[in-house]
N, C-alpha and C. Protein backbone atom coordinates (compact mmCIF):
# COMPACT_ATOMS: atom_id res chain seq x y z
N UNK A 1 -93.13 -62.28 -113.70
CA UNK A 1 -91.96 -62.63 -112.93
C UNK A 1 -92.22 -62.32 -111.45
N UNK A 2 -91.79 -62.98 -110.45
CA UNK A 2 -92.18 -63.19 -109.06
C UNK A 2 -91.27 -61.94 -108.65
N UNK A 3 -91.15 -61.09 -107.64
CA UNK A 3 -90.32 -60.47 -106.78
C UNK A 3 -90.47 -60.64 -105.65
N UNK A 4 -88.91 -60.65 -105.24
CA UNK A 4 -89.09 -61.15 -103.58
C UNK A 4 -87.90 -59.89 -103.07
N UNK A 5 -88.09 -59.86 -101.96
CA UNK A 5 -87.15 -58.05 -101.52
C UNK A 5 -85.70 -59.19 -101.24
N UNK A 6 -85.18 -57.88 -101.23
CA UNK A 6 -83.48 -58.35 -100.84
C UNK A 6 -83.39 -57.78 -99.90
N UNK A 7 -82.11 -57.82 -98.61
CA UNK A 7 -82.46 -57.73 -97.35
C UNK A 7 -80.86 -57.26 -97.27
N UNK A 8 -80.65 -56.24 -96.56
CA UNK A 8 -78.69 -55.94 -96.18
C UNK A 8 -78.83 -56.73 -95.05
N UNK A 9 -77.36 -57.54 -95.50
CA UNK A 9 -77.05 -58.79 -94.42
C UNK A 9 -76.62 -57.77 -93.04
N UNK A 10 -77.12 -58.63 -92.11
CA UNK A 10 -77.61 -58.02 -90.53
C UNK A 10 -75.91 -58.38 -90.18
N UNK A 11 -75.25 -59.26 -90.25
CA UNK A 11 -74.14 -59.54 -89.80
C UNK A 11 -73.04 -58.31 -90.67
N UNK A 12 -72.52 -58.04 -91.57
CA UNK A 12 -71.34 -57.48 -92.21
C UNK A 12 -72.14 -55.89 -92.35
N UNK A 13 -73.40 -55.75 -92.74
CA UNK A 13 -73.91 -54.61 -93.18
C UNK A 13 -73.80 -53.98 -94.35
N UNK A 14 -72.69 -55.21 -94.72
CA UNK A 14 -72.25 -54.27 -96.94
C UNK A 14 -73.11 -55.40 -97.64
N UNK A 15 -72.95 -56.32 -97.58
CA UNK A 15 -74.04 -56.93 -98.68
C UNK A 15 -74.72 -57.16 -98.78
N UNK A 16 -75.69 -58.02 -99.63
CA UNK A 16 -77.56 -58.29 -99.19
C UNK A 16 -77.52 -59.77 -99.30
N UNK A 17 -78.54 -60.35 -98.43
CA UNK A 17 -78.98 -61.41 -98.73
C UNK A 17 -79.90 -61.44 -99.58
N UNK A 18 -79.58 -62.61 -100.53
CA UNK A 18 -80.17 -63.12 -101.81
C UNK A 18 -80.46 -64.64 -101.72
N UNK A 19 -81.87 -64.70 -101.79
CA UNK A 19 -82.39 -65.83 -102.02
C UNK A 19 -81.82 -66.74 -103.23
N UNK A 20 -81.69 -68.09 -102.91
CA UNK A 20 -81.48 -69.28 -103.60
C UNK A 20 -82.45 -70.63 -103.48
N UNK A 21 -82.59 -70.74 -104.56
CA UNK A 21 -83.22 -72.27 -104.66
C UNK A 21 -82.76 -73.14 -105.38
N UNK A 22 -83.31 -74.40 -104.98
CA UNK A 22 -82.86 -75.90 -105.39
C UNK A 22 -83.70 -76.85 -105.43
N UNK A 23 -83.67 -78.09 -106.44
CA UNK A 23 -84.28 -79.11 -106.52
C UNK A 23 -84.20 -80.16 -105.16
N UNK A 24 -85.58 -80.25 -104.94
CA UNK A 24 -85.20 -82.00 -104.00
C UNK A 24 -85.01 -82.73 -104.32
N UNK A 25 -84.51 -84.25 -103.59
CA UNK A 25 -84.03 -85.21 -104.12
C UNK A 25 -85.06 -86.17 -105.07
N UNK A 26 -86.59 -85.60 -105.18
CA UNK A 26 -87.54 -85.73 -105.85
C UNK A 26 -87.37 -85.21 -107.21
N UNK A 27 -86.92 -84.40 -107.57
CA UNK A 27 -87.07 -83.26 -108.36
C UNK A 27 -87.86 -82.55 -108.23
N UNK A 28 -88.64 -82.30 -107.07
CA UNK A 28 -89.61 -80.66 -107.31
C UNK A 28 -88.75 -79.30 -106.36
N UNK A 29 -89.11 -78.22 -107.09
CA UNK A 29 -88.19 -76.84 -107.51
C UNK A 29 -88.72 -76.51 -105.47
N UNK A 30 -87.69 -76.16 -105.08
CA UNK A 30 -87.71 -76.02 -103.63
C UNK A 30 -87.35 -74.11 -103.88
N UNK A 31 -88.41 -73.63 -103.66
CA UNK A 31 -87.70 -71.86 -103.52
C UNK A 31 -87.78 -71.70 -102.32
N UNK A 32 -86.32 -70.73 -102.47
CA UNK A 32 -85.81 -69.88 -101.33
C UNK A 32 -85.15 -71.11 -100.31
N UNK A 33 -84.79 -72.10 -100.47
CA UNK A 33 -84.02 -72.89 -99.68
C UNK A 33 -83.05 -72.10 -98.88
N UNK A 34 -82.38 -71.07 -99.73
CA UNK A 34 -81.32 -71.05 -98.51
C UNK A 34 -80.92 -69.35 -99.13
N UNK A 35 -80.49 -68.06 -97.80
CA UNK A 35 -80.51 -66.85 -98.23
C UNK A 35 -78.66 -66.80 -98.05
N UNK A 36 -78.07 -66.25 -98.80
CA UNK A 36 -76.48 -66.25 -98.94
C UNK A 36 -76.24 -64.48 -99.03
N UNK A 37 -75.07 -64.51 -98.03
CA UNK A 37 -74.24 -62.64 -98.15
C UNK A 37 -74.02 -62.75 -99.38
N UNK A 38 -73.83 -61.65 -100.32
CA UNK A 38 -73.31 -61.35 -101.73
C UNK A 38 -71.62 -60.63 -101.07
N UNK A 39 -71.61 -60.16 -100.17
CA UNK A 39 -70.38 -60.27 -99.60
C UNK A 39 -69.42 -61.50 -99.51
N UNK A 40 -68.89 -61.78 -100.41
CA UNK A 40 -67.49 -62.67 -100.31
C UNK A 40 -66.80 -62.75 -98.94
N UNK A 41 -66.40 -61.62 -98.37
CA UNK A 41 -65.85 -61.98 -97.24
C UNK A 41 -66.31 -62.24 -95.49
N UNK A 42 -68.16 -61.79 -96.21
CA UNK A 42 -68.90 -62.26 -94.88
C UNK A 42 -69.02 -63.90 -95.02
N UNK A 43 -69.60 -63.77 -96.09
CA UNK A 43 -70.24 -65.77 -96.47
C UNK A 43 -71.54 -65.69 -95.19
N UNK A 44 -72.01 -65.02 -94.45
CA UNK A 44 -72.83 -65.74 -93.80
C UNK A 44 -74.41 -66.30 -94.77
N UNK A 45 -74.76 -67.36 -94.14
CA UNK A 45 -75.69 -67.76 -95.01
C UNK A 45 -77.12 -68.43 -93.74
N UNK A 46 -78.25 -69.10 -94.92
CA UNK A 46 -79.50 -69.37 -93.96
C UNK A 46 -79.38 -70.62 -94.70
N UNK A 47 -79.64 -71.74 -94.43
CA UNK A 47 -79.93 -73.02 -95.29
C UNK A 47 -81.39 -73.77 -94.65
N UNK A 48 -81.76 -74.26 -95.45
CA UNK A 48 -83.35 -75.24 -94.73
C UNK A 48 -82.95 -76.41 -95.29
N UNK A 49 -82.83 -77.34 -94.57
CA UNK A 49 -82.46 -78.66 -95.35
C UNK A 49 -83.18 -79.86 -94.13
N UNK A 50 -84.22 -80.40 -94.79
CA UNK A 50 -84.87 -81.58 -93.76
C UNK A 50 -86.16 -80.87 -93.04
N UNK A 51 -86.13 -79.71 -93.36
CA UNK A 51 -87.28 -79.08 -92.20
C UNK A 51 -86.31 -78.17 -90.92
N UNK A 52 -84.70 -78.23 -91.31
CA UNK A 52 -84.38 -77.57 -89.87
C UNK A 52 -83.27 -76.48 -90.72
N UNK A 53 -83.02 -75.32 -89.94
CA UNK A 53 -82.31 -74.66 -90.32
C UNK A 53 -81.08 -74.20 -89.62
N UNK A 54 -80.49 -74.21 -90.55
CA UNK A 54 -79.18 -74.08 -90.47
C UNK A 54 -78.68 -72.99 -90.66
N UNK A 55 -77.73 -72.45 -89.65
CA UNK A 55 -76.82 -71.24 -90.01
C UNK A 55 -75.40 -71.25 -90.18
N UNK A 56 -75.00 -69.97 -90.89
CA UNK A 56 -73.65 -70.02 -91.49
C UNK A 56 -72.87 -71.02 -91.04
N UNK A 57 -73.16 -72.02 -92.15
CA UNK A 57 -72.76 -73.30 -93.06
C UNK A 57 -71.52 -72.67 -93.46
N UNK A 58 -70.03 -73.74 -93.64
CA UNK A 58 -69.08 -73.57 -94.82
C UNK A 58 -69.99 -73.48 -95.91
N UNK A 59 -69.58 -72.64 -96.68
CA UNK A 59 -69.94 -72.66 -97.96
C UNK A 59 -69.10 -73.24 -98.63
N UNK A 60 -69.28 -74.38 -99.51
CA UNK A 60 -68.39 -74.74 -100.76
C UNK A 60 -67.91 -74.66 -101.78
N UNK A 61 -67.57 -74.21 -102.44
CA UNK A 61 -67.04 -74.45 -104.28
C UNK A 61 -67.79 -75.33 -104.77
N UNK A 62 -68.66 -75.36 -105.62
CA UNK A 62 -69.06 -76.17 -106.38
C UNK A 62 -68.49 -76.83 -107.43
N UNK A 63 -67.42 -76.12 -108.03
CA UNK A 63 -66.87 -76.09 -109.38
C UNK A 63 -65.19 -77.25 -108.53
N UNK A 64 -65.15 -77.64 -107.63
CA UNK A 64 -64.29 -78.47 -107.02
C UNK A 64 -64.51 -79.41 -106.92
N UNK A 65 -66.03 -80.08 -106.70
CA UNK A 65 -67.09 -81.00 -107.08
C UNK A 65 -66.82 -81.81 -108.08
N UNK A 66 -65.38 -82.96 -108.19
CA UNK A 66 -65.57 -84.28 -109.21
C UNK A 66 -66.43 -84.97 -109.52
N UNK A 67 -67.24 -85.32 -108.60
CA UNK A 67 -68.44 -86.11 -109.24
C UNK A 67 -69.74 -85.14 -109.63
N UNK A 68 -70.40 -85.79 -110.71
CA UNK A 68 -71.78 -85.27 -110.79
C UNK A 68 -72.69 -85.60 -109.24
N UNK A 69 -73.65 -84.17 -109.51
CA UNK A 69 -74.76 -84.08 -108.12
C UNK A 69 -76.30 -84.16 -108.91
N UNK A 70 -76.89 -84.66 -108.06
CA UNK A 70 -78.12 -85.00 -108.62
C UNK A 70 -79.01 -83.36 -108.09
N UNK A 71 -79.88 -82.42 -108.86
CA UNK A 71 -80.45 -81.66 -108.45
C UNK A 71 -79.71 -80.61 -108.70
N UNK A 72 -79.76 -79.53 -107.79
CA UNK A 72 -78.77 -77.92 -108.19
C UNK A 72 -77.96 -78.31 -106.91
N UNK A 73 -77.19 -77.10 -107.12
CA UNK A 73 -76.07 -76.90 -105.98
C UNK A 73 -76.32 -75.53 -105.40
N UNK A 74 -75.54 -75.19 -104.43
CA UNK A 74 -74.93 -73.75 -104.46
C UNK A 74 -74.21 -73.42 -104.96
């Protein structure tokens, strides 16, 4: 099994950032796309999408999501 460190989010200081990954629109397994607060009420997050990165993004609900998504979500 791979380990990768967890990091206390620099913004709130109570939670950690935790790596996430996702499929491309290819289907190959993209790790660590994007690092998310485990703090609920920070939400700050890191996203890589296209080659550029992005910072604290709305985060969405997934489970609000009517249609099917091709790949993973957040």
């Amino acid at each position: 099994m791979e380990q990768c460190c967890i990091h206390k989010c620099q913004k709130c200081h109570i939670g950690d950032l935790v790596p996430l990954s996702d499929f491309g629109s290819q289907g190959a397994s993209i790790k660590y796309k994007a690092w998310v607060c485990t703090n609920p009420e920070c939400g700050y997050n890191i996203k890589i999408r296209n080659g550029d990165i992005y910072i604290n993004e709305p985060i969405m609900n997934g489970a609000n999501n009517s249609r099917p998504r091709q790949g993973g979500t957040f």
